[in-house]
PDB file of N, CA and C in Angstrom:
ATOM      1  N   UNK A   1     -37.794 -30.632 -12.736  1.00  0.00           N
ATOM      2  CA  UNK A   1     -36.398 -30.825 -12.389  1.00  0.00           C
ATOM      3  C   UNK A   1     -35.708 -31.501 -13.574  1.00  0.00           C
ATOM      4  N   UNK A   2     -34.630 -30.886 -13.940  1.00  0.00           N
ATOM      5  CA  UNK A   2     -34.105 -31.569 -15.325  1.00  0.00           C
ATOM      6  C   UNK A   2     -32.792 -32.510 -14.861  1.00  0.00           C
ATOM      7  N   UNK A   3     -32.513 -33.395 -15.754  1.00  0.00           N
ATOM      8  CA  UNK A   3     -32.118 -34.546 -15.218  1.00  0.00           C
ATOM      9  C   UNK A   3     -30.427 -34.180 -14.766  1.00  0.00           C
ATOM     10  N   UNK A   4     -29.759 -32.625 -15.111  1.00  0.00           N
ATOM     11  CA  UNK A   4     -28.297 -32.792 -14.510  1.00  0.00           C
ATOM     12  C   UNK A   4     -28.911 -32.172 -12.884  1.00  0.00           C
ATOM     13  N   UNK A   5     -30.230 -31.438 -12.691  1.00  0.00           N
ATOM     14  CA  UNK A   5     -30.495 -30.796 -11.331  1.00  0.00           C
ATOM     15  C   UNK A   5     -30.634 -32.378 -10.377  1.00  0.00           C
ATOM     16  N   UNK A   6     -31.273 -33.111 -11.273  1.00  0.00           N
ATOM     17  CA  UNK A   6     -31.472 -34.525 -10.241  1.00  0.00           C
ATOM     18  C   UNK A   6     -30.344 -34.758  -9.926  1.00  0.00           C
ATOM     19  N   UNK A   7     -29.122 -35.084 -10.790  1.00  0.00           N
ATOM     20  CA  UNK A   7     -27.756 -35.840 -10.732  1.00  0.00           C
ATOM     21  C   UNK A   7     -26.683 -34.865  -9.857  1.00  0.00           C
ATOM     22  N   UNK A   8     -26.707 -33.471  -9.440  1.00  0.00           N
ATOM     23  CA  UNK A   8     -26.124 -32.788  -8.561  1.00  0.00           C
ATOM     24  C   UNK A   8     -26.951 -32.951  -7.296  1.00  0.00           C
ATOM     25  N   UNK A   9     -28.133 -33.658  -6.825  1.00  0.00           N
ATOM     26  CA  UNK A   9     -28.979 -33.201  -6.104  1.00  0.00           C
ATOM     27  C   UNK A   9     -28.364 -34.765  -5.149  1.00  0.00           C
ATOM     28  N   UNK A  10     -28.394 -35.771  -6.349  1.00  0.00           N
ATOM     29  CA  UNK A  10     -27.966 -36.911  -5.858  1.00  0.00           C
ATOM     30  C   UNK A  10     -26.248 -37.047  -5.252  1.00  0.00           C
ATOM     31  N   UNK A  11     -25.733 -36.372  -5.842  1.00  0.00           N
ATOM     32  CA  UNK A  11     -24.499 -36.079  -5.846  1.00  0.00           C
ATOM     33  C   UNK A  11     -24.387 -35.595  -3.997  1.00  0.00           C
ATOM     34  N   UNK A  12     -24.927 -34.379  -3.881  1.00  0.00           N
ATOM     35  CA  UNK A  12     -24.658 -33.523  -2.728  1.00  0.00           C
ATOM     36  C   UNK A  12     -25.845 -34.773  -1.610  1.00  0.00           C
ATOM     37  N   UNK A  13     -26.308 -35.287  -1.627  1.00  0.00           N
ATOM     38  CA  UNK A  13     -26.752 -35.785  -1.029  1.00  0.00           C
ATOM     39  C   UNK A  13     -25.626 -37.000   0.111  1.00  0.00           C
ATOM     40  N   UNK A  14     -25.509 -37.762  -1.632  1.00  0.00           N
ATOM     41  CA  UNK A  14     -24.602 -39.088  -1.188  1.00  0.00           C
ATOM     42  C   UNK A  14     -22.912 -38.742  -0.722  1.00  0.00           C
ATOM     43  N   UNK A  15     -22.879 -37.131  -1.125  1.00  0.00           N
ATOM     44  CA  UNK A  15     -21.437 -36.576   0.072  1.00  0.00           C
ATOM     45  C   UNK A  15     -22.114 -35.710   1.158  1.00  0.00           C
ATOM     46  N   UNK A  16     -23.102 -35.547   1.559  1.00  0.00           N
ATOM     47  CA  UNK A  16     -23.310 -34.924   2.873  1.00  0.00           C
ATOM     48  C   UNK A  16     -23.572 -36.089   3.521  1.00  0.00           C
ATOM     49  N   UNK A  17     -24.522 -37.135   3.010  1.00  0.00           N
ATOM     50  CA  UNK A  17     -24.413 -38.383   4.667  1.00  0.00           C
ATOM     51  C   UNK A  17     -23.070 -39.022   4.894  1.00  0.00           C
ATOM     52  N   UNK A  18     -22.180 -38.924   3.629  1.00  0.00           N
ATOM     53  CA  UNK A  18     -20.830 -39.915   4.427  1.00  0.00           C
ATOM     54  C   UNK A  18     -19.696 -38.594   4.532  1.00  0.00           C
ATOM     55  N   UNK A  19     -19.751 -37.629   4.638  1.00  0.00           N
ATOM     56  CA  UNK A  19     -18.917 -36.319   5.032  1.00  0.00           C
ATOM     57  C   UNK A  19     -18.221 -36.885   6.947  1.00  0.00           C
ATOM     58  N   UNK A  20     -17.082 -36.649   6.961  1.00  0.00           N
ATOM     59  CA  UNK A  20     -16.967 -36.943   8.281  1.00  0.00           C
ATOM     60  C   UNK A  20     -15.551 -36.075   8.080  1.00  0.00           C
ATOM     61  N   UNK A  21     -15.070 -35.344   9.827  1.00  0.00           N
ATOM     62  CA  UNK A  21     -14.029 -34.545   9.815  1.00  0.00           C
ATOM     63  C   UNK A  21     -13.313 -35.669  10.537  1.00  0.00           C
ATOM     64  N   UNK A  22     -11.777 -35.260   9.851  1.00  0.00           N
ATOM     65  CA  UNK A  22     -10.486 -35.695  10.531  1.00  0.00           C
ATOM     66  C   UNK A  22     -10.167 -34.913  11.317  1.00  0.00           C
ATOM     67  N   UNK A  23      -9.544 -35.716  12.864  1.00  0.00           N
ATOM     68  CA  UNK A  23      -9.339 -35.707  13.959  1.00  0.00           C
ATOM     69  C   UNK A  23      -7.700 -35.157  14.023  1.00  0.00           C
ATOM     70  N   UNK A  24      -7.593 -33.828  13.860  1.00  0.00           N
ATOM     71  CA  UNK A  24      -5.854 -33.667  13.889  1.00  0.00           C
ATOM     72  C   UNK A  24      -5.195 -32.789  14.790  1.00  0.00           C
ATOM     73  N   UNK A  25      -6.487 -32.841  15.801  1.00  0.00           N
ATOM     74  CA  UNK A  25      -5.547 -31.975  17.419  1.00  0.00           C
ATOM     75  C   UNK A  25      -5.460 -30.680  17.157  1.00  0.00           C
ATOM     76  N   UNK A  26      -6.161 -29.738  16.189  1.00  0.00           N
ATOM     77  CA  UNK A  26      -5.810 -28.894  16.656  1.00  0.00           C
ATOM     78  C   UNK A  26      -4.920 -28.137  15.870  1.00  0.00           C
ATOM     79  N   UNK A  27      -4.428 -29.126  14.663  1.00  0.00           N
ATOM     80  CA  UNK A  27      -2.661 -28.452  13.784  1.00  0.00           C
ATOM     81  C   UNK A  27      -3.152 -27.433  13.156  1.00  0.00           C
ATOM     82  N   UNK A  28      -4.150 -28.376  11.948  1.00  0.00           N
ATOM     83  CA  UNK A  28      -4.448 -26.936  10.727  1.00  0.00           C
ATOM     84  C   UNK A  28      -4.707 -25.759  11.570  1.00  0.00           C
ATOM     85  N   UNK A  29      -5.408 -25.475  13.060  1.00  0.00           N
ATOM     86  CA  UNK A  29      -5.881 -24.100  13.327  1.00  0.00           C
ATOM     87  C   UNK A  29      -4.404 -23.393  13.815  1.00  0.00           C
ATOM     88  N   UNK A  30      -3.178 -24.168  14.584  1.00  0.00           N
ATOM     89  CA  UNK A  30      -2.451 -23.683  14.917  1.00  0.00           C
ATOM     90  C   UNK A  30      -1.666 -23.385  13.212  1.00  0.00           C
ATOM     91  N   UNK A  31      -1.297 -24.515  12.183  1.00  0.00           N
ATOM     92  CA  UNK A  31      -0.763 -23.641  10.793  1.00  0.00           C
ATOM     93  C   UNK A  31      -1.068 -22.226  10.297  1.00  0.00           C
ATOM     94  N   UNK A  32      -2.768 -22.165  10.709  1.00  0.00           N
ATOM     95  CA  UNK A  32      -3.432 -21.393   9.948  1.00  0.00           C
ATOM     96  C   UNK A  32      -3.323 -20.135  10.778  1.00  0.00           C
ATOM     97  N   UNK A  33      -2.982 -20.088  11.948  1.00  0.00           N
ATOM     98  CA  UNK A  33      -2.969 -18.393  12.744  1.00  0.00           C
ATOM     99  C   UNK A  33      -1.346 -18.549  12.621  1.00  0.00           C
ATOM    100  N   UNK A  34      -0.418 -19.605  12.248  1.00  0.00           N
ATOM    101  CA  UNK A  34       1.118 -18.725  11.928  1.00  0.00           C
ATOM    102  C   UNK A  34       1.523 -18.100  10.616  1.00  0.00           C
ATOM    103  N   UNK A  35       0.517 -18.630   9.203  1.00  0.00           N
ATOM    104  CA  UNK A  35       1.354 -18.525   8.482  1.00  0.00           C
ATOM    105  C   UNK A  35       0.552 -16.878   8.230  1.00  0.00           C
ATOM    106  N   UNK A  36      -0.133 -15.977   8.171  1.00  0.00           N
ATOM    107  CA  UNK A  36      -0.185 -14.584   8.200  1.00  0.00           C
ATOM    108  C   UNK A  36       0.746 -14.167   8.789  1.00  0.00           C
ATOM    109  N   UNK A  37       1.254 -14.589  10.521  1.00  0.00           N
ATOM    110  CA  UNK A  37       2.078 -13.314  10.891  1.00  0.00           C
ATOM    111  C   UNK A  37       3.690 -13.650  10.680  1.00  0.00           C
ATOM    112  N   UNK A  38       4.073 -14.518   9.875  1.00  0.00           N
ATOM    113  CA  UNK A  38       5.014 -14.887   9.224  1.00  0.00           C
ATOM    114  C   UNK A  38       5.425 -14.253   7.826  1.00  0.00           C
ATOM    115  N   UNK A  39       4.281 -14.296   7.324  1.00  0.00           N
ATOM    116  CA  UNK A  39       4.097 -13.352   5.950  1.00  0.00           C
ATOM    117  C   UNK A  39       4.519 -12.033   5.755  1.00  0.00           C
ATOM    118  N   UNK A  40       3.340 -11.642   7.095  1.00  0.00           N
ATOM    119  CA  UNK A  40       3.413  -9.909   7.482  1.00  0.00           C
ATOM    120  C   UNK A  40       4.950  -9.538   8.084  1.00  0.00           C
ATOM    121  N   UNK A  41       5.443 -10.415   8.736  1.00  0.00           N
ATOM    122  CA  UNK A  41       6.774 -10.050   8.780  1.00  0.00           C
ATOM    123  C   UNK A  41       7.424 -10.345   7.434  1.00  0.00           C
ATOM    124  N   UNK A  42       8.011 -10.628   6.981  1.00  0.00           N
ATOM    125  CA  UNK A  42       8.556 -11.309   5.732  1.00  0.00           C
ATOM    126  C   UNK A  42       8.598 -10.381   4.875  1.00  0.00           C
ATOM    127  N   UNK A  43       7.007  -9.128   5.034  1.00  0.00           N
ATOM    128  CA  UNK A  43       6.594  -8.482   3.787  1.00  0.00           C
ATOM    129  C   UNK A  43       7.484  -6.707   4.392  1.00  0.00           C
ATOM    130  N   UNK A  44       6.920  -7.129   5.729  1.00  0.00           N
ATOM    131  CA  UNK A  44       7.646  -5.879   6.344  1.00  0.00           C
ATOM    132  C   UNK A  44       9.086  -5.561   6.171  1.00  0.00           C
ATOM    133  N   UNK A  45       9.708  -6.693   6.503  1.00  0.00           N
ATOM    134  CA  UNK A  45      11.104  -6.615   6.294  1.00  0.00           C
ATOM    135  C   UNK A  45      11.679  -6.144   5.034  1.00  0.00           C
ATOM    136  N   UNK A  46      11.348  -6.859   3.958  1.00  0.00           N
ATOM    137  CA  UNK A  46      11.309  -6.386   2.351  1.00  0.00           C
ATOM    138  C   UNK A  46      10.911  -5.306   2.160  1.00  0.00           C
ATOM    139  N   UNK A  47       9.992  -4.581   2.765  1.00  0.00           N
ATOM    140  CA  UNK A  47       9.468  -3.276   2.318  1.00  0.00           C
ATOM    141  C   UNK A  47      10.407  -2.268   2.892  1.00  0.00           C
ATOM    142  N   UNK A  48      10.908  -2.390   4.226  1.00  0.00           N
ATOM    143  CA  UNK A  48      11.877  -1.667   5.292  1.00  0.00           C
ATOM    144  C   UNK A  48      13.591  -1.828   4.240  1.00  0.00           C
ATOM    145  N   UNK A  49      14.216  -2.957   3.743  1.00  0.00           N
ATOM    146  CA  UNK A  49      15.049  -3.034   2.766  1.00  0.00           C
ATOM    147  C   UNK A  49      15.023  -1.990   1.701  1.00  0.00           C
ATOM    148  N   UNK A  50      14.005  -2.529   0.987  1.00  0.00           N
ATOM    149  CA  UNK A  50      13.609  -1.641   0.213  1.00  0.00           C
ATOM    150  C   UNK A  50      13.616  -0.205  -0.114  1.00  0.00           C
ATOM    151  N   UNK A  51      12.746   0.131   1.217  1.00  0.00           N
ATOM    152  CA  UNK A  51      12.966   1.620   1.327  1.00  0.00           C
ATOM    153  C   UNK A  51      14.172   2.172   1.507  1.00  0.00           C
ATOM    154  N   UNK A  52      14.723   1.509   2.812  1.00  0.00           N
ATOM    155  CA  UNK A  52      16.261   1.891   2.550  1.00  0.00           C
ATOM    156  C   UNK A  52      17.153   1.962   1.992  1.00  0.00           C
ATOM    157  N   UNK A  53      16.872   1.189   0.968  1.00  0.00           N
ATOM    158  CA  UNK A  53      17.841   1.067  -0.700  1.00  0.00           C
ATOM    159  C   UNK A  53      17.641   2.474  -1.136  1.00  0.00           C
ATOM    160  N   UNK A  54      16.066   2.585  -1.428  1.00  0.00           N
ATOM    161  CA  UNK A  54      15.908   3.847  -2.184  1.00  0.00           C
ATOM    162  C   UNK A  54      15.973   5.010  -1.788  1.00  0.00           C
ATOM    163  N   UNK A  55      16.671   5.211  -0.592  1.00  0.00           N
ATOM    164  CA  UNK A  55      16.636   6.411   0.362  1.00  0.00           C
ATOM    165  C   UNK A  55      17.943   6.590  -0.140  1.00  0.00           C
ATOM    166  N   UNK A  56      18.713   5.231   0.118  1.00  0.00           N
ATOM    167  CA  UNK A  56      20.553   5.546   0.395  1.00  0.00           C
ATOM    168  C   UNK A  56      20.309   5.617  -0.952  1.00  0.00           C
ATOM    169  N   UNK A  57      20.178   5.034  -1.983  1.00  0.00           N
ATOM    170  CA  UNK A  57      20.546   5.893  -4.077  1.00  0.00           C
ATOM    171  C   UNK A  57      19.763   7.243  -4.051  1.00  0.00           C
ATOM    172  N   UNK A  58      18.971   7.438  -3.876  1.00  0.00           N
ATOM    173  CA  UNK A  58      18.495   8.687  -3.525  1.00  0.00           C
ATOM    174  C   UNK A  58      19.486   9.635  -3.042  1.00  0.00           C
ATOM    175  N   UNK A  59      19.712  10.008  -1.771  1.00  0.00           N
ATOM    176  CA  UNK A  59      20.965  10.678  -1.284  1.00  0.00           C
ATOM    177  C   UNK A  59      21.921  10.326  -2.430  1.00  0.00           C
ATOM    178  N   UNK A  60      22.529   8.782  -2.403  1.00  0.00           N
ATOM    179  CA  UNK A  60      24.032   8.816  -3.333  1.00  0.00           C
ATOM    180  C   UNK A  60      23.783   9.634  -4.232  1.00  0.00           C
ATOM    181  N   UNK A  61      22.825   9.926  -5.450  1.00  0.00           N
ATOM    182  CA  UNK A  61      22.577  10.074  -6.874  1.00  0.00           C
ATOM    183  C   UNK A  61      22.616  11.809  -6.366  1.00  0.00           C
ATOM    184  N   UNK A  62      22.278  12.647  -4.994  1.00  0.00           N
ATOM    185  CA  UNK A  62      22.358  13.602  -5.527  1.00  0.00           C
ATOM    186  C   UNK A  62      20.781  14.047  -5.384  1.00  0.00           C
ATOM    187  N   UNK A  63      19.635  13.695  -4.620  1.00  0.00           N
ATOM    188  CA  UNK A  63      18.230  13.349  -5.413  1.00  0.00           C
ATOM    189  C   UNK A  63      17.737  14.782  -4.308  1.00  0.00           C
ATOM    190  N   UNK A  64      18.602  14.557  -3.321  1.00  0.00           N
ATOM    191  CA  UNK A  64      18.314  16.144  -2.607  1.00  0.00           C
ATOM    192  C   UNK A  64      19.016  17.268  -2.482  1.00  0.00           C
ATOM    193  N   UNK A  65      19.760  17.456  -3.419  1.00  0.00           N
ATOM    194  CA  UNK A  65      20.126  18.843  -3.674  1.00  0.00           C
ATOM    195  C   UNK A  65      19.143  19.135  -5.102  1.00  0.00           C
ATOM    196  N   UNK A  66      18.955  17.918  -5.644  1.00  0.00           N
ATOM    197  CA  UNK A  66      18.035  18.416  -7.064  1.00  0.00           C
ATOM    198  C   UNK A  66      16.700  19.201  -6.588  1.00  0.00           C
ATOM    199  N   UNK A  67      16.063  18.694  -5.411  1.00  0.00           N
ATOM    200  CA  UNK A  67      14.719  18.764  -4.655  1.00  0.00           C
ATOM    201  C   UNK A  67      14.824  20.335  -4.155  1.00  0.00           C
ATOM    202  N   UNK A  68      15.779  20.497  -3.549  1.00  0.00           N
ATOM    203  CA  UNK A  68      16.235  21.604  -2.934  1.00  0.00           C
ATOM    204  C   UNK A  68      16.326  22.582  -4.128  1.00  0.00           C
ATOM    205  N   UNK A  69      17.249  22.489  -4.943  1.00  0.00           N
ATOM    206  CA  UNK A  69      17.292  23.570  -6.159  1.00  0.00           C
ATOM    207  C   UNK A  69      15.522  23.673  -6.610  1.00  0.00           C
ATOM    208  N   UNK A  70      15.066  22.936  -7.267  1.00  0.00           N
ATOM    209  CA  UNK A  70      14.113  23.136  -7.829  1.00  0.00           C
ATOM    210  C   UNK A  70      12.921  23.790  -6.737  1.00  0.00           C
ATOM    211  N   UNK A  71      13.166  23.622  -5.550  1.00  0.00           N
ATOM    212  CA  UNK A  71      11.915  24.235  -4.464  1.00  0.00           C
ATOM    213  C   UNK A  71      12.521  25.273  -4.297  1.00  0.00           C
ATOM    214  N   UNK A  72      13.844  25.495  -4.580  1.00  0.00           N
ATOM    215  CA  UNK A  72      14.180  27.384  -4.301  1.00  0.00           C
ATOM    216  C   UNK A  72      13.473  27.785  -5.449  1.00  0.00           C
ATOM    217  N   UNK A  73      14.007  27.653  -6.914  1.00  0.00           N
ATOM    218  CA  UNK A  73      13.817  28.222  -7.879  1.00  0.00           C
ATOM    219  C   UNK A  73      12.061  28.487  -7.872  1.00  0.00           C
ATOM    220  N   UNK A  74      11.339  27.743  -8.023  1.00  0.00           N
ATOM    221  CA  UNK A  74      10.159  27.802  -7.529  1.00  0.00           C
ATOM    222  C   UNK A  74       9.704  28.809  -6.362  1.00  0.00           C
ATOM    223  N   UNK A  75      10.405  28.741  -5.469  1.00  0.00           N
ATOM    224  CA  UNK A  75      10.129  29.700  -4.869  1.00  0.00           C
ATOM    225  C   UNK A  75      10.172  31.289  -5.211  1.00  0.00           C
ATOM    226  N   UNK A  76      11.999  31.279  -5.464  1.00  0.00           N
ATOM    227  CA  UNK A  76      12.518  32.604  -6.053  1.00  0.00           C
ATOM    228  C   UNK A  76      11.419  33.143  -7.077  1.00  0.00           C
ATOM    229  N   UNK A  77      10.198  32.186  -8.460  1.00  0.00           N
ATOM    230  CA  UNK A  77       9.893  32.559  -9.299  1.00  0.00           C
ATOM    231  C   UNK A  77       8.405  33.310  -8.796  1.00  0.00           C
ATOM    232  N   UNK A  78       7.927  32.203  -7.574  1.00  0.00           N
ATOM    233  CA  UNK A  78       6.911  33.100  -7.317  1.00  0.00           C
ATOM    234  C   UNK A  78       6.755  34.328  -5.929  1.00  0.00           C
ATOM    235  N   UNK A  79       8.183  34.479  -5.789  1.00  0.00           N
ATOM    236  CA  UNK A  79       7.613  35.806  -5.243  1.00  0.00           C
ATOM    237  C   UNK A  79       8.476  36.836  -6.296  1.00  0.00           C
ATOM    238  N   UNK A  80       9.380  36.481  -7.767  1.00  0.00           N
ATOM    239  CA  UNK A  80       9.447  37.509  -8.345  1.00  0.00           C
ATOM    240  C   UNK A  80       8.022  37.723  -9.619  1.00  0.00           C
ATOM    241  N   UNK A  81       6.977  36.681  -9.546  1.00  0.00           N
ATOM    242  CA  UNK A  81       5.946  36.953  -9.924  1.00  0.00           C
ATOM    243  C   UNK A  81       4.811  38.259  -9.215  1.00  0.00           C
ATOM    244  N   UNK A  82       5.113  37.596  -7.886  1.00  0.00           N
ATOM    245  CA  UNK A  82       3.936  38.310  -6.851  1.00  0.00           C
ATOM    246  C   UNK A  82       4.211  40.227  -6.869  1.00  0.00           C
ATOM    247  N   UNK A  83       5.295  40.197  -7.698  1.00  0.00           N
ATOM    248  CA  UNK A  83       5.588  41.753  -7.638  1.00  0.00           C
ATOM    249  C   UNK A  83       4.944  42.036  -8.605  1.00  0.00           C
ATOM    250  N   UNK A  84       4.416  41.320  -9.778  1.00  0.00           N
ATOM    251  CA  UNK A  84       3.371  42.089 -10.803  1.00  0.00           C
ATOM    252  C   UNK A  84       2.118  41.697 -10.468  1.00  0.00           C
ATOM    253  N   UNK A  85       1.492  40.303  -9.912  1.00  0.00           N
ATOM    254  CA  UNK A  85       0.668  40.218  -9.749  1.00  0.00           C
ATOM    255  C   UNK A  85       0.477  39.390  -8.261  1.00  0.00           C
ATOM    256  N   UNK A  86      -0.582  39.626  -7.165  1.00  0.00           N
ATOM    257  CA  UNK A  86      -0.874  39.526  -6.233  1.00  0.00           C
ATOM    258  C   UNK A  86      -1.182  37.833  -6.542  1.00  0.00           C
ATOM    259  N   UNK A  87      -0.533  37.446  -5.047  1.00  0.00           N
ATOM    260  CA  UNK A  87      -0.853  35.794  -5.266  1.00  0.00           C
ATOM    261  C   UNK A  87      -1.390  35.445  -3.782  1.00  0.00           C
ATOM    262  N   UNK A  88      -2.512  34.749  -4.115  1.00  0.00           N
ATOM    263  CA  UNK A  88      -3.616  34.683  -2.788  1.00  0.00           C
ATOM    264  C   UNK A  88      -2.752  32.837  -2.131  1.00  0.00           C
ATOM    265  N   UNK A  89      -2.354  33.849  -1.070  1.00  0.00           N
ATOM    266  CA  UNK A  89      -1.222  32.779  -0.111  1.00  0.00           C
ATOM    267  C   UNK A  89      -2.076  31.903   0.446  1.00  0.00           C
ATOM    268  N   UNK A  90      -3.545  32.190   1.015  1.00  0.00           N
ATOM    269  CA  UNK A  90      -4.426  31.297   1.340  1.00  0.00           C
ATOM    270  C   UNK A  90      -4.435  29.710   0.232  1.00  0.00           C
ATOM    271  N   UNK A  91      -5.078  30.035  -0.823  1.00  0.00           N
ATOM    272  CA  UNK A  91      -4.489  28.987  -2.018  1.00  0.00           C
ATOM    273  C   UNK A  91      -3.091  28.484  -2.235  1.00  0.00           C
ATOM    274  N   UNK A  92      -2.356  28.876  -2.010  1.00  0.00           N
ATOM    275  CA  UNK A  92      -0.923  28.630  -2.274  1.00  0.00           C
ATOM    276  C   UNK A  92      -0.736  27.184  -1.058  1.00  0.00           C
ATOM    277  N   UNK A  93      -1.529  28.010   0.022  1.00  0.00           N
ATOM    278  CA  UNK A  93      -1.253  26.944   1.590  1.00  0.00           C
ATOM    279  C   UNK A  93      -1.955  25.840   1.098  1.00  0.00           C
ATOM    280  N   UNK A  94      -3.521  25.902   0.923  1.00  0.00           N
ATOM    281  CA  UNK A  94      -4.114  24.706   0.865  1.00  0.00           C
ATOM    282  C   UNK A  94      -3.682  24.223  -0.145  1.00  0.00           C
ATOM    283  N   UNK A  95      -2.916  24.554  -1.351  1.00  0.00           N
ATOM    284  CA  UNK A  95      -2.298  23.593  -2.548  1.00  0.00           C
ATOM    285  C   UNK A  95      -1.022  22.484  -1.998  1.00  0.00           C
ATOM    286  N   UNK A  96      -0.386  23.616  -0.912  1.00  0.00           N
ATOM    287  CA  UNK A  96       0.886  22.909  -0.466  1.00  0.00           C
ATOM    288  C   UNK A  96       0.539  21.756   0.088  1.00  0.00           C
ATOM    289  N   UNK A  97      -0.849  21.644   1.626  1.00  0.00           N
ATOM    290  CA  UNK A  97      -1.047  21.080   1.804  1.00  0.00           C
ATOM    291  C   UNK A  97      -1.809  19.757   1.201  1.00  0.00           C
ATOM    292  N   UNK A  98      -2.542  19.929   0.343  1.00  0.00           N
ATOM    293  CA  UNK A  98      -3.415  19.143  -0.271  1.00  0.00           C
ATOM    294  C   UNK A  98      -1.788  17.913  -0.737  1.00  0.00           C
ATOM    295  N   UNK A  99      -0.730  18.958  -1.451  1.00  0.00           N
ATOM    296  CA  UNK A  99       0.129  18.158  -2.074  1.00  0.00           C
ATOM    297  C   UNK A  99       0.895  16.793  -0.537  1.00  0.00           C
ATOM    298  N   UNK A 100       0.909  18.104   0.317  1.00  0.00           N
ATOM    299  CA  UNK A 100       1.570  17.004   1.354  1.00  0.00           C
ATOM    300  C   UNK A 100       0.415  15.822   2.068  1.00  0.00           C
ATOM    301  N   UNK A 101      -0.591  16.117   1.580  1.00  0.00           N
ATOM    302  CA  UNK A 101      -1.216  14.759   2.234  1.00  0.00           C
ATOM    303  C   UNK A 101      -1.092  13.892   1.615  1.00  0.00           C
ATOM    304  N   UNK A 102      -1.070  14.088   0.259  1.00  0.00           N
ATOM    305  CA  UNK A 102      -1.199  13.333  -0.929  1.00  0.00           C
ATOM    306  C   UNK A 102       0.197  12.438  -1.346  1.00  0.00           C
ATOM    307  N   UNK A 103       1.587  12.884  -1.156  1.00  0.00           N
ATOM    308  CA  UNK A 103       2.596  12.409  -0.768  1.00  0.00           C
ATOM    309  C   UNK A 103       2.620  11.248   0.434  1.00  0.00           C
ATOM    310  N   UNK A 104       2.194  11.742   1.873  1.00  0.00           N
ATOM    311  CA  UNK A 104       1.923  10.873   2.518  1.00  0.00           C
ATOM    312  C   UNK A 104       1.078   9.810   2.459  1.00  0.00           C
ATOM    313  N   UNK A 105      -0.098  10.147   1.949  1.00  0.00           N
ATOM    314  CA  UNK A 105      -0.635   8.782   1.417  1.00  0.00           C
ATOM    315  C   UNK A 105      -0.066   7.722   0.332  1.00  0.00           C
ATOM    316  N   UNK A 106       0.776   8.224  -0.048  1.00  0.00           N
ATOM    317  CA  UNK A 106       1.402   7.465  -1.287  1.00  0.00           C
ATOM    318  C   UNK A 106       2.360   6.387  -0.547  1.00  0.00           C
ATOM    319  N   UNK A 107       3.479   7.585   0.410  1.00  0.00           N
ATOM    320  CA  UNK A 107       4.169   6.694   0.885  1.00  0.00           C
ATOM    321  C   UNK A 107       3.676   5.225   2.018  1.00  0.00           C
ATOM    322  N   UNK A 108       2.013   5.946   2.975  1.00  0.00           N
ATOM    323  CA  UNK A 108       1.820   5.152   3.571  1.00  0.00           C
ATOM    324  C   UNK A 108       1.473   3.995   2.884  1.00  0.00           C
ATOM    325  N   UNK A 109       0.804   3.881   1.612  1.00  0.00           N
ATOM    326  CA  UNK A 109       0.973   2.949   0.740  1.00  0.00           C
ATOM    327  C   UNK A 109       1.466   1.868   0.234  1.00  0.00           C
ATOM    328  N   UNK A 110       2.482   2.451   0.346  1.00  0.00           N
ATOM    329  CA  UNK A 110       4.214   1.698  -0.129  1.00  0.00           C
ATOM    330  C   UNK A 110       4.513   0.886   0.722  1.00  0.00           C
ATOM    331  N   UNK A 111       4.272   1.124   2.361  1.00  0.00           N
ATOM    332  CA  UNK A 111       4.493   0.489   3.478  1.00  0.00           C
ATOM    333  C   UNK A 111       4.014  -0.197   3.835  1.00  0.00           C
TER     334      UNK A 111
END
């Protein structure tokens, strides 16, 4: 045993026999189960703001007619593609979808 293992050994010793808990009714457990659901609200609210900020500049700026144009054009391009070459709609679906889960997870995220 080297002499700092003795001097922690002595250490934890001479604070475990005089260790004693304060008597306080009960507070810290009641502090300690409010301040999470105080938080979680607090965080919710800010996030619910938030979003709604970026929804309403979104709309103001215009952000869904841009969405809209660009998912026609996209569209318009691939079915004036599909007239030279055959496009397997099966893939097309599971791409769409893969994309929309993947969106939703983002946003559930955010929340």
């Amino acid at each position: 045993m080297t002499d700092n293992d003795y001097k922690d050994k002595l250490l934890a010793d001479f604070f475990a026999a005089r260790r004693y808990e304060v008597a306080d009714g009960g507070f810290t457990r009641r502090v300690m189960r409010r301040l999470p659901l105080r938080h979680n609200r607090l965080a919710g609210v800010w996030n619910s703001l938030c979003i709604l900020l970026a929804a309403a500049l979104f709309v103001a700026t215009g952000g869904v007619q841009v969405v809209w144009a660009t998912l026609q054009e996209t569209f318009i391009s691939l079915v004036e593609q599909s007239a030279t070459t055959d496009i397997d709609l099966r893939s097309l679906l599971i791409a769409g979808g893969v994309l929309l889960f993947l969106a939703y997870r983002k946003i559930a995220s955010l929340a």
